[in-house]
C-alpha atoms as a PDB file:
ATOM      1  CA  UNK A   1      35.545  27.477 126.382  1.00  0.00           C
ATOM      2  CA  UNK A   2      33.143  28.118 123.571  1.00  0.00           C
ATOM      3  CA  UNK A   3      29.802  27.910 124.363  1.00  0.00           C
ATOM      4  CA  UNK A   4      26.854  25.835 122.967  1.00  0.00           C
ATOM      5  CA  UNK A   5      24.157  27.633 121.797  1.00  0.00           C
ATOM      6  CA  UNK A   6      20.866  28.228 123.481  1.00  0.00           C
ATOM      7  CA  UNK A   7      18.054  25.849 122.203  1.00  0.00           C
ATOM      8  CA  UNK A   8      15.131  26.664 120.276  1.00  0.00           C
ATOM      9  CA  UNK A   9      12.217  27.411 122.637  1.00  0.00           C
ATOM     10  CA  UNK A  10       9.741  24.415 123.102  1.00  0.00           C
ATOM     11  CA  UNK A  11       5.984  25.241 122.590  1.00  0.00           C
ATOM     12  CA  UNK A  12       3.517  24.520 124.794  1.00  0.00           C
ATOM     13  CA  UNK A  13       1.390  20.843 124.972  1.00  0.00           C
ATOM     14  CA  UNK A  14      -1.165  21.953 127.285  1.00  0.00           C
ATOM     15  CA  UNK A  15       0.241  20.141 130.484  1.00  0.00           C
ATOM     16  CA  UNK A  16      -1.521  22.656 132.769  1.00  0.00           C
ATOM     17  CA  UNK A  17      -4.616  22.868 131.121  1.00  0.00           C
ATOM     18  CA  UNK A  18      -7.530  24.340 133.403  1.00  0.00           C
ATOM     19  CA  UNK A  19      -5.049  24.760 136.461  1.00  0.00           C
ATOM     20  CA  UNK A  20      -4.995  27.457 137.967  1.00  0.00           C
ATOM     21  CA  UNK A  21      -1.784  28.660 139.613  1.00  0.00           C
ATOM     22  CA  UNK A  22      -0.145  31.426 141.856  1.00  0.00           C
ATOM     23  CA  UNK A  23       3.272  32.725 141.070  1.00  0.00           C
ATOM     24  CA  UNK A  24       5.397  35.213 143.111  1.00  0.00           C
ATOM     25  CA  UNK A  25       8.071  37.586 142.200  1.00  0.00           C
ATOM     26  CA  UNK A  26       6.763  37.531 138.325  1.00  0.00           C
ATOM     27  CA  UNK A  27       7.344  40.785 137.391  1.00  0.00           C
ATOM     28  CA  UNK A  28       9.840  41.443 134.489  1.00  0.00           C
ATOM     29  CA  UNK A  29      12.226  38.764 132.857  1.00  0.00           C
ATOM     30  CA  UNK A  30      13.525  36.701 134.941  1.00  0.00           C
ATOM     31  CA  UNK A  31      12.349  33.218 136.205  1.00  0.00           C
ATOM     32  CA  UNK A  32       9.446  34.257 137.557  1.00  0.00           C
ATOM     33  CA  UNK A  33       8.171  36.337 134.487  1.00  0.00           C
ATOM     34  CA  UNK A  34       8.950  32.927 132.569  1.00  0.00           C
ATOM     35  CA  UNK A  35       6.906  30.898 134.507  1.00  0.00           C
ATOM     36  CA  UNK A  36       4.168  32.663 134.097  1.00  0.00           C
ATOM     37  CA  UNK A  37       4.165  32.739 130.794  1.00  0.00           C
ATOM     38  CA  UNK A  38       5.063  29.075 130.286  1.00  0.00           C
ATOM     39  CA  UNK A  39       2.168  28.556 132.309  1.00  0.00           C
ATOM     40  CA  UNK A  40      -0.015  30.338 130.439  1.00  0.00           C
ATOM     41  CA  UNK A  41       1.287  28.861 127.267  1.00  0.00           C
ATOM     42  CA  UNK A  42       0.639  25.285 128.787  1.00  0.00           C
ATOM     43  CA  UNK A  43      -3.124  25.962 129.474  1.00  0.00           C
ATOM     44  CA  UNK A  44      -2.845  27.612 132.953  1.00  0.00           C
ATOM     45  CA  UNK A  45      -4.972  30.630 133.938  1.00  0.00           C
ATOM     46  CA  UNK A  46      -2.420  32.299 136.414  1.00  0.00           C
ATOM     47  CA  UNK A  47      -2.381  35.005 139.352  1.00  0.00           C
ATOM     48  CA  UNK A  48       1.033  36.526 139.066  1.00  0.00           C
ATOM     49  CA  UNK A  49       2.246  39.030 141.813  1.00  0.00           C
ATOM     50  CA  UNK A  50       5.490  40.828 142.871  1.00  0.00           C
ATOM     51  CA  UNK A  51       6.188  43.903 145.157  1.00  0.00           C
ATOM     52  CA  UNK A  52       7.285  45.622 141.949  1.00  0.00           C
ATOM     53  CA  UNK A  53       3.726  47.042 141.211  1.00  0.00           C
ATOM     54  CA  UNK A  54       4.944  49.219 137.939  1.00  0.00           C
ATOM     55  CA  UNK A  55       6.615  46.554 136.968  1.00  0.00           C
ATOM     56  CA  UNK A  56       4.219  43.834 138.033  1.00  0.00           C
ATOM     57  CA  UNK A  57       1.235  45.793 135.844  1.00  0.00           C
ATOM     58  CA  UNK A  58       3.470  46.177 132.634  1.00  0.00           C
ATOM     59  CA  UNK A  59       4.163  42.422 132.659  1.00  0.00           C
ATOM     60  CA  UNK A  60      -0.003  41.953 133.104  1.00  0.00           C
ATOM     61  CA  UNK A  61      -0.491  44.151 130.254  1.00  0.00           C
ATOM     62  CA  UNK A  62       1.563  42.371 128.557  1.00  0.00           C
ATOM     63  CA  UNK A  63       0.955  38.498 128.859  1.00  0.00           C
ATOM     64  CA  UNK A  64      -3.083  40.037 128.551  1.00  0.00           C
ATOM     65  CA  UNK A  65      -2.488  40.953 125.231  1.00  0.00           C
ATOM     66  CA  UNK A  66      -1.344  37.356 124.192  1.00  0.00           C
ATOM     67  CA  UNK A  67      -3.662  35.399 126.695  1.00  0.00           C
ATOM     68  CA  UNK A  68      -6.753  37.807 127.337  1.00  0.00           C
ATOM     69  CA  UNK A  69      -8.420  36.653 130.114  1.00  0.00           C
ATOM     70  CA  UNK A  70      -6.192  34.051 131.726  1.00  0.00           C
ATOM     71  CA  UNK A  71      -4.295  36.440 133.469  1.00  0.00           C
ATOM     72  CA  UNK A  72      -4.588  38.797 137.063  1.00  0.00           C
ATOM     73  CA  UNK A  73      -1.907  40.632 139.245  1.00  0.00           C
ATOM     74  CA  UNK A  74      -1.759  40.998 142.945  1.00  0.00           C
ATOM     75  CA  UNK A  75       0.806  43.144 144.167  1.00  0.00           C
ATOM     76  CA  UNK A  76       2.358  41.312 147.360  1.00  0.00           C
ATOM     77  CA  UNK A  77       5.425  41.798 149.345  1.00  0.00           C
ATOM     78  CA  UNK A  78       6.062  38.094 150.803  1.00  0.00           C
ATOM     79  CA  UNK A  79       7.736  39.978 154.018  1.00  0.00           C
ATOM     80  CA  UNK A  80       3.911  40.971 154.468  1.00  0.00           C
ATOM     81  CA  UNK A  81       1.484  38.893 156.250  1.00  0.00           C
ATOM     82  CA  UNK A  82      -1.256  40.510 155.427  1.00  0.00           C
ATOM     83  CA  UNK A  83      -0.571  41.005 152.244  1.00  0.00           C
ATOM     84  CA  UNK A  84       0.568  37.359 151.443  1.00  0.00           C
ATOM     85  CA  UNK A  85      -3.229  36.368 152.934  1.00  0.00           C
ATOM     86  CA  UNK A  86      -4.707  38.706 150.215  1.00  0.00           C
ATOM     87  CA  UNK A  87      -2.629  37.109 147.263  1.00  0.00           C
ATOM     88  CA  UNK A  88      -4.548  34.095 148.569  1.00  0.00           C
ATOM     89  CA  UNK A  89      -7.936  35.143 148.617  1.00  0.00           C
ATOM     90  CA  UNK A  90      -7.244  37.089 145.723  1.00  0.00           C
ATOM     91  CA  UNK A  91      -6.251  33.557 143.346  1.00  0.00           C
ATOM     92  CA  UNK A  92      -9.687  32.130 144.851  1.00  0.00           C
ATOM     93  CA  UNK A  93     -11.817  34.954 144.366  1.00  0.00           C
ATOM     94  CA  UNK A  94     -10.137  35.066 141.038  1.00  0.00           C
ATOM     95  CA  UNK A  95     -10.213  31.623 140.109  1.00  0.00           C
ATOM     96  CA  UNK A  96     -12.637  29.769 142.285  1.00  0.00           C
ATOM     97  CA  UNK A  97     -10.033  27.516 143.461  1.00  0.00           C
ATOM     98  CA  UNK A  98      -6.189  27.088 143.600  1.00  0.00           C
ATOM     99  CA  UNK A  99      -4.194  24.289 141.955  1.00  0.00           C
ATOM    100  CA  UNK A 100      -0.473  25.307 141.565  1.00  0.00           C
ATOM    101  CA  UNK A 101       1.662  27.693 143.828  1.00  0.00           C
ATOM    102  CA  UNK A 102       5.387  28.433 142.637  1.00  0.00           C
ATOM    103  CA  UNK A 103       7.163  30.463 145.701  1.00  0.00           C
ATOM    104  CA  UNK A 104       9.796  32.002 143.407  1.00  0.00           C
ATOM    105  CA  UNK A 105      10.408  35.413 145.379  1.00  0.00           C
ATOM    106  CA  UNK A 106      13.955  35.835 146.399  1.00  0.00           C
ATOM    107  CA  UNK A 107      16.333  38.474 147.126  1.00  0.00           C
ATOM    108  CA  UNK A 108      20.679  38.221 146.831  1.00  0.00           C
ATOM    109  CA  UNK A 109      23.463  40.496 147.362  1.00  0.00           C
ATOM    110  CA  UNK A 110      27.185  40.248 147.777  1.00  0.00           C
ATOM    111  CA  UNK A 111      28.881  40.851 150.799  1.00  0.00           C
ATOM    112  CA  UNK A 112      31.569  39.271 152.525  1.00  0.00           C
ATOM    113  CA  UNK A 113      30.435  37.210 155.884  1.00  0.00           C
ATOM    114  CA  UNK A 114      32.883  39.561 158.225  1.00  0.00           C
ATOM    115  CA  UNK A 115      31.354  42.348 157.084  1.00  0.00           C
ATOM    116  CA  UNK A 116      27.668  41.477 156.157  1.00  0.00           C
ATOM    117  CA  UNK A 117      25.243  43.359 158.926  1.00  0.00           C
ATOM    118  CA  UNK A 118      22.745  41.817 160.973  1.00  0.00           C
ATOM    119  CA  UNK A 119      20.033  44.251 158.293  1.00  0.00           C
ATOM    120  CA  UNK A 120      21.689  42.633 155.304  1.00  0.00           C
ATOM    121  CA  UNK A 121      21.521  39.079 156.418  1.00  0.00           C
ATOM    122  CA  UNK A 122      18.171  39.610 158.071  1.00  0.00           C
ATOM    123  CA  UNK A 123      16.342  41.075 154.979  1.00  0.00           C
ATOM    124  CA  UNK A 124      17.990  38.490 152.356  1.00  0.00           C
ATOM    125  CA  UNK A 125      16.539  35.591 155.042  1.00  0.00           C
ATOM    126  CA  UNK A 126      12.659  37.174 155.159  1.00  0.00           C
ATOM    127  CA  UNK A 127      12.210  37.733 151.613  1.00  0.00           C
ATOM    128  CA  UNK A 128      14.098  34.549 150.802  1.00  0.00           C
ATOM    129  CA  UNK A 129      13.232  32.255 153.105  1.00  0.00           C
ATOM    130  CA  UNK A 130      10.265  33.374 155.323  1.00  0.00           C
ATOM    131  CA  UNK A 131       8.932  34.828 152.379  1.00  0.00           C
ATOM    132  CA  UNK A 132       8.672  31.174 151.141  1.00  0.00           C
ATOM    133  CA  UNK A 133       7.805  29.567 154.053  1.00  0.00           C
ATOM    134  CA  UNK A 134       4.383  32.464 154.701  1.00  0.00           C
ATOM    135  CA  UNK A 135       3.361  31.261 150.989  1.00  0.00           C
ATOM    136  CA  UNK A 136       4.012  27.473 151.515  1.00  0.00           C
ATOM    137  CA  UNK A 137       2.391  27.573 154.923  1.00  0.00           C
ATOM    138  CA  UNK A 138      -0.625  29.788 152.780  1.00  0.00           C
ATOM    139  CA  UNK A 139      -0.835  27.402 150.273  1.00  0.00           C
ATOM    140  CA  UNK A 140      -1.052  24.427 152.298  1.00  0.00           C
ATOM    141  CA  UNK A 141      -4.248  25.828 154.205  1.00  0.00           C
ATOM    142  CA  UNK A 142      -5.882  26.354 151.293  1.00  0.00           C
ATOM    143  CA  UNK A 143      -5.359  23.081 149.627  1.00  0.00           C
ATOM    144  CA  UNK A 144      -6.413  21.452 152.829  1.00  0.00           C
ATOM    145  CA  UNK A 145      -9.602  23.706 152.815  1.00  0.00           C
ATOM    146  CA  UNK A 146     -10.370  22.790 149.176  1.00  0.00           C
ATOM    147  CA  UNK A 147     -10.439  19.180 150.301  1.00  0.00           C
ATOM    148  CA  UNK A 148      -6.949  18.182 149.230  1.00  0.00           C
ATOM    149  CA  UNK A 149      -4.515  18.238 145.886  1.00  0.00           C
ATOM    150  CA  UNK A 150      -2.695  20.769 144.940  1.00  0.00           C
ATOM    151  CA  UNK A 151       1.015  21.867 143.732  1.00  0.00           C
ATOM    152  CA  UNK A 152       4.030  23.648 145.046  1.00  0.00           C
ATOM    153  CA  UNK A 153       7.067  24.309 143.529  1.00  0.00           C
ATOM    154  CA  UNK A 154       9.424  26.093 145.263  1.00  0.00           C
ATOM    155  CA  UNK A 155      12.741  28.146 143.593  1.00  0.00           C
ATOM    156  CA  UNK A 156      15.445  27.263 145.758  1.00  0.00           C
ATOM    157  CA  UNK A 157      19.393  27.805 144.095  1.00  0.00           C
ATOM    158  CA  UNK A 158      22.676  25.621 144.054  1.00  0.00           C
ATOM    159  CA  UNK A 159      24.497  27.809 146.213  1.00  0.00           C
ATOM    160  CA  UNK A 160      22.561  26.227 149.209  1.00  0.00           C
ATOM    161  CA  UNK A 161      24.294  23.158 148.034  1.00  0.00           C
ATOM    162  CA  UNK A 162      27.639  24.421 146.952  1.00  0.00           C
ATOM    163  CA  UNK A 163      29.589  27.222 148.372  1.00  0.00           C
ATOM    164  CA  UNK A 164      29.989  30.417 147.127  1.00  0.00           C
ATOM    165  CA  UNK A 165      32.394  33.820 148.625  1.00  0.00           C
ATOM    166  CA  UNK A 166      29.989  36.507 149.819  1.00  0.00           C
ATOM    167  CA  UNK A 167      26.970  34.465 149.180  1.00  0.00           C
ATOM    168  CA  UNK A 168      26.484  32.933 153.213  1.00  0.00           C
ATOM    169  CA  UNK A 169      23.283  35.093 153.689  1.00  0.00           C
ATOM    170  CA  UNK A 170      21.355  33.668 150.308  1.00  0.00           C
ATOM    171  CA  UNK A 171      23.012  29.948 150.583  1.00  0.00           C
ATOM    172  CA  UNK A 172      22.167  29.594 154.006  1.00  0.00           C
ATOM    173  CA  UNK A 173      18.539  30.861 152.995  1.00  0.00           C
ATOM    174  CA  UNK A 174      18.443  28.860 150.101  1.00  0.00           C
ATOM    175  CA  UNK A 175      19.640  25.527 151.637  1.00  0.00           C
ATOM    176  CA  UNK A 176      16.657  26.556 153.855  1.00  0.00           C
ATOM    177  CA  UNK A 177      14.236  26.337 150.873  1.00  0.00           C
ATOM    178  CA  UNK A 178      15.160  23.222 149.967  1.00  0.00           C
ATOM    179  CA  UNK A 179      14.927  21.420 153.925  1.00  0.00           C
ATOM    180  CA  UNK A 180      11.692  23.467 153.648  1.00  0.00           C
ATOM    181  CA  UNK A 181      10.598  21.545 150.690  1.00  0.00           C
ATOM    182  CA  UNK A 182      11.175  18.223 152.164  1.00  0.00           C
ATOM    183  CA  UNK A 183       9.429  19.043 155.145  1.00  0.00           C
ATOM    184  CA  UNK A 184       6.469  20.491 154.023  1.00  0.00           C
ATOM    185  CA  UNK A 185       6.032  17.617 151.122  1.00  0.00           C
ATOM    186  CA  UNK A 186       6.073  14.848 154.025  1.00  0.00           C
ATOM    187  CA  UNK A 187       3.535  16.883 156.117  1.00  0.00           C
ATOM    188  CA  UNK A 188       1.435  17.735 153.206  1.00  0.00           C
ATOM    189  CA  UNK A 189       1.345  14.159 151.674  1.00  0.00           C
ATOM    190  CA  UNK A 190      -1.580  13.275 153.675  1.00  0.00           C
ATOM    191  CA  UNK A 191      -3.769  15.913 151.991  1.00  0.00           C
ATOM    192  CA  UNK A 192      -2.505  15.160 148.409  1.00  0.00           C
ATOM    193  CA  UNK A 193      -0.459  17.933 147.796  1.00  0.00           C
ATOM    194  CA  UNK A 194       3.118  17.927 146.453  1.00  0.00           C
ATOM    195  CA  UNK A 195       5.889  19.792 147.061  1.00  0.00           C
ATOM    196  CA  UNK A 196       9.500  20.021 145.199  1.00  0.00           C
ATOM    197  CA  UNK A 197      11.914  22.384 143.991  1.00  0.00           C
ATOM    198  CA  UNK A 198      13.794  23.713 141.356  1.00  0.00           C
ATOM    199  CA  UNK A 199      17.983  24.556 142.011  1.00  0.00           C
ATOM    200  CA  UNK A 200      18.984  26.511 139.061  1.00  0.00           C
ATOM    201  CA  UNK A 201      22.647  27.289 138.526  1.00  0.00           C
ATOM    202  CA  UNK A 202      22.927  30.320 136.522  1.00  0.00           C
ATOM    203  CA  UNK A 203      19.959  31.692 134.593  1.00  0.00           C
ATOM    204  CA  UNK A 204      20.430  35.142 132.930  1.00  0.00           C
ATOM    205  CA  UNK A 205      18.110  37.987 133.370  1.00  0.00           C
ATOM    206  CA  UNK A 206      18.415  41.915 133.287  1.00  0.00           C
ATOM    207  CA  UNK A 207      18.330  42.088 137.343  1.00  0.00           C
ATOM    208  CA  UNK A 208      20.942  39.464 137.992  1.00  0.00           C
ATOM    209  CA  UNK A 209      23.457  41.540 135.069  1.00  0.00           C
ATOM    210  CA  UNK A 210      22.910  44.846 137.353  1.00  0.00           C
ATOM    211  CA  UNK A 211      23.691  43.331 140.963  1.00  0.00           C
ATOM    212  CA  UNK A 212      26.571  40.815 139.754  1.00  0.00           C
ATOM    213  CA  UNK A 213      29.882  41.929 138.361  1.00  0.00           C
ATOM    214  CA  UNK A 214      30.910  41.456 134.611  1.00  0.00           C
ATOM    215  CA  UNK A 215      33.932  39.390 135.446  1.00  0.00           C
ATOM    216  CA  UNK A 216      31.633  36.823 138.642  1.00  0.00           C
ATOM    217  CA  UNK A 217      29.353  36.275 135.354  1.00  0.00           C
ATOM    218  CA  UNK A 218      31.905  35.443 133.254  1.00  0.00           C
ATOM    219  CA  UNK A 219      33.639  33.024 135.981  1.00  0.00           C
ATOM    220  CA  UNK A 220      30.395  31.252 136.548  1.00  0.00           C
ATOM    221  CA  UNK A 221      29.612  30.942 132.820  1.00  0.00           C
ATOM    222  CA  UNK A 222      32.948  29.650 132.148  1.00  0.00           C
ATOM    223  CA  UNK A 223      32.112  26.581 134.662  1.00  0.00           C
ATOM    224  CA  UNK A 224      28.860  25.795 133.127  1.00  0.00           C
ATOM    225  CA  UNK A 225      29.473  22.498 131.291  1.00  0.00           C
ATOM    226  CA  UNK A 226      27.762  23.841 128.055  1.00  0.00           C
ATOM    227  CA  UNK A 227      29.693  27.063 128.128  1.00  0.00           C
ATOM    228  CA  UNK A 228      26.838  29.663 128.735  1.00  0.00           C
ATOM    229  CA  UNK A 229      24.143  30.313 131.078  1.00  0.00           C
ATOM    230  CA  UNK A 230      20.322  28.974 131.035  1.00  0.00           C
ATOM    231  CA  UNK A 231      17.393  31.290 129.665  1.00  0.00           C
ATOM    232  CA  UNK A 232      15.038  32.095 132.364  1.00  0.00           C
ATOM    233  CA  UNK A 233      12.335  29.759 130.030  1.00  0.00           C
ATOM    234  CA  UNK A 234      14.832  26.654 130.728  1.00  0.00           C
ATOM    235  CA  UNK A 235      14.282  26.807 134.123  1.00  0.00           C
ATOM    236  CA  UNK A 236      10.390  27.432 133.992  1.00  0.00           C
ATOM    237  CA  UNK A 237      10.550  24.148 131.505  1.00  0.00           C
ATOM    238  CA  UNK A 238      11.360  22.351 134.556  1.00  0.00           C
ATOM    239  CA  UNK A 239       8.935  24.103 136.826  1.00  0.00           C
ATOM    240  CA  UNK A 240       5.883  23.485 134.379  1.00  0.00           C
ATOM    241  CA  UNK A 241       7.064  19.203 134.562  1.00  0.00           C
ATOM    242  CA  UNK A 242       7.297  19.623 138.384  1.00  0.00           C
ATOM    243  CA  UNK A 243       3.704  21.280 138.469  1.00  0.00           C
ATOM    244  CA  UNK A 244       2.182  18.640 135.316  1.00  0.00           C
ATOM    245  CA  UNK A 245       1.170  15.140 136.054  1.00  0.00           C
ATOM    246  CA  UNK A 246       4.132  14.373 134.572  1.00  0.00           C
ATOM    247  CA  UNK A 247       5.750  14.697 137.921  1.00  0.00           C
ATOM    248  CA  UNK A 248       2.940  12.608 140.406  1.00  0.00           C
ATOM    249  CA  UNK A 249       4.908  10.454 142.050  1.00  0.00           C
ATOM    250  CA  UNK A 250       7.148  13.320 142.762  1.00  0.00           C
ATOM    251  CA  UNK A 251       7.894  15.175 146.568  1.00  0.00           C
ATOM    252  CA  UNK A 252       9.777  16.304 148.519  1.00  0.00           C
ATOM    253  CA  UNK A 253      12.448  16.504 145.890  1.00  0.00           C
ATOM    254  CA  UNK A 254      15.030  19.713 144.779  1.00  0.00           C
ATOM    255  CA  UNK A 255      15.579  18.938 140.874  1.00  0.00           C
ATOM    256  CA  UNK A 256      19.100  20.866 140.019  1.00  0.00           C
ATOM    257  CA  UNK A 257      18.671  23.043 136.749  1.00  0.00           C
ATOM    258  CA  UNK A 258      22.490  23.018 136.017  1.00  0.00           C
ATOM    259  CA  UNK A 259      24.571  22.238 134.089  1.00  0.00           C
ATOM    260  CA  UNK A 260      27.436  21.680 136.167  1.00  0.00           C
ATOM    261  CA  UNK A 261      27.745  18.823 138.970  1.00  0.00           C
ATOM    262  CA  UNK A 262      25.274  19.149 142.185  1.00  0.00           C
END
């Protein structure tokens, strides 16, 4: 199958204009690094943060240089407590105030389910999961605190919804994102606050080429209805509506970035 061409890039309309917004796992070039700079191209001022902190400063320095001032970086491991409180006092120290949260850390792996340790499965569900659930349950507080409103997007994955071999320990934490995301949107509603998710397919990005195979990219490609994968900005297209006002009657919902069937 031949693919279709990626499309151009869309520049921004200022959708996020004076929000301010948090953004995990932003280091580098994947979804994450995206966001942030969709954000930022959309009128956001943004706290990025990642456990990466080499990495996390290079991609600071960088997005600086095109949006001085409207950008800070908290290192933060989301398996951390303590450190996931910081990233929080950090954004409102930083900012005054908090208006968008997008829980994007995750982490994968391959390993078939009748040999996968209790360590592998374990550490895939913190980051992925917990790790989600210690920001959401963060950023909840802290809207609450600020007298209401506020934004989460979480970056959940269609595996939770479809199944994949030697994927159990991210599906299972990924289909736990998304019953997260309902949950938390019905408790939240009461304070203004929304909460929905993103399920991208397959988006391309230098750390996903280095722990998949050549030939499981090429499979999953080749079922993509358009014949190719998304660009990391694709997916942050949809994460900048679900964080607009283009979204506000919107939560509680997991939008599938895909171009395959759900």
């Amino acid at each position: 199958m031949t693919g279709v061409e990626s499309p151009a890039y869309v520049p921004g309309h200022g959708l996020l204009a004076g929000r301010t917004a948090v953004i995990t796992a932003a280091a580098g070039a994947g979804i994450g690094g995206a966001t942030a700079r969709r954000f930022l191209e959309e009128g956001a001022r943004v706290l990025i943060s990642d456990a990466h902190a080499r990495r996390l400063k290079e991609h600071e320095t960088e997005l600086g240089r095109d949006f001085p001032g409207a950008v800070a970086a908290v290192t933060c491991d989301v398996t951390d407590e303590t450190q996931v409180g910081a990233l929080f006092d950090a954004a409102v120290r930083e900012h005054g105030r908090l208006d968008v949260v997008v829980n994007n850390a995750g982490l994968g792996g391959t390993s078939a389910l009748v040999d996968m340790s209790d360590e592998q499965w374990g550490r895939v569900l913190d980051v992925t999961l917990t790790g989600t659930f210690r920001c959401t349950r963060a950023a909840l507080r802290l809207f609450r605190d600020q007298g209401g409103g506020g934004v989460i997007v979480n970056n959940a994955s269609v595996v939770g919804w479809r199944a994949q071999a030697g994927q159990a320990h991210y599906a299972a934490a990924k289909a736990g994102v998304m019953a997260l995301t309902r949950c938390a949107a019905v408790e939240a509603a009461e304070h203004g606050v929304r909460v929905n998710a993103v399920s991208p397919s397959l988006a391309m990005h230098p750390h996903l080429a280095k722990v998949t195979s050549a030939e499981l990219l090429e499979e999953l490609t080749s079922r993509e209805a358009f014949g190719r994968y998304a660009e990391p900005w694709e997916v942050a297209n949809v994460i900048v509506f679900l964080a607009s006002g283009y979204s506000s009657y919107m939560t509680g919902e997991v939008v599938s970035v895909s171009s395959q069937r759900a």
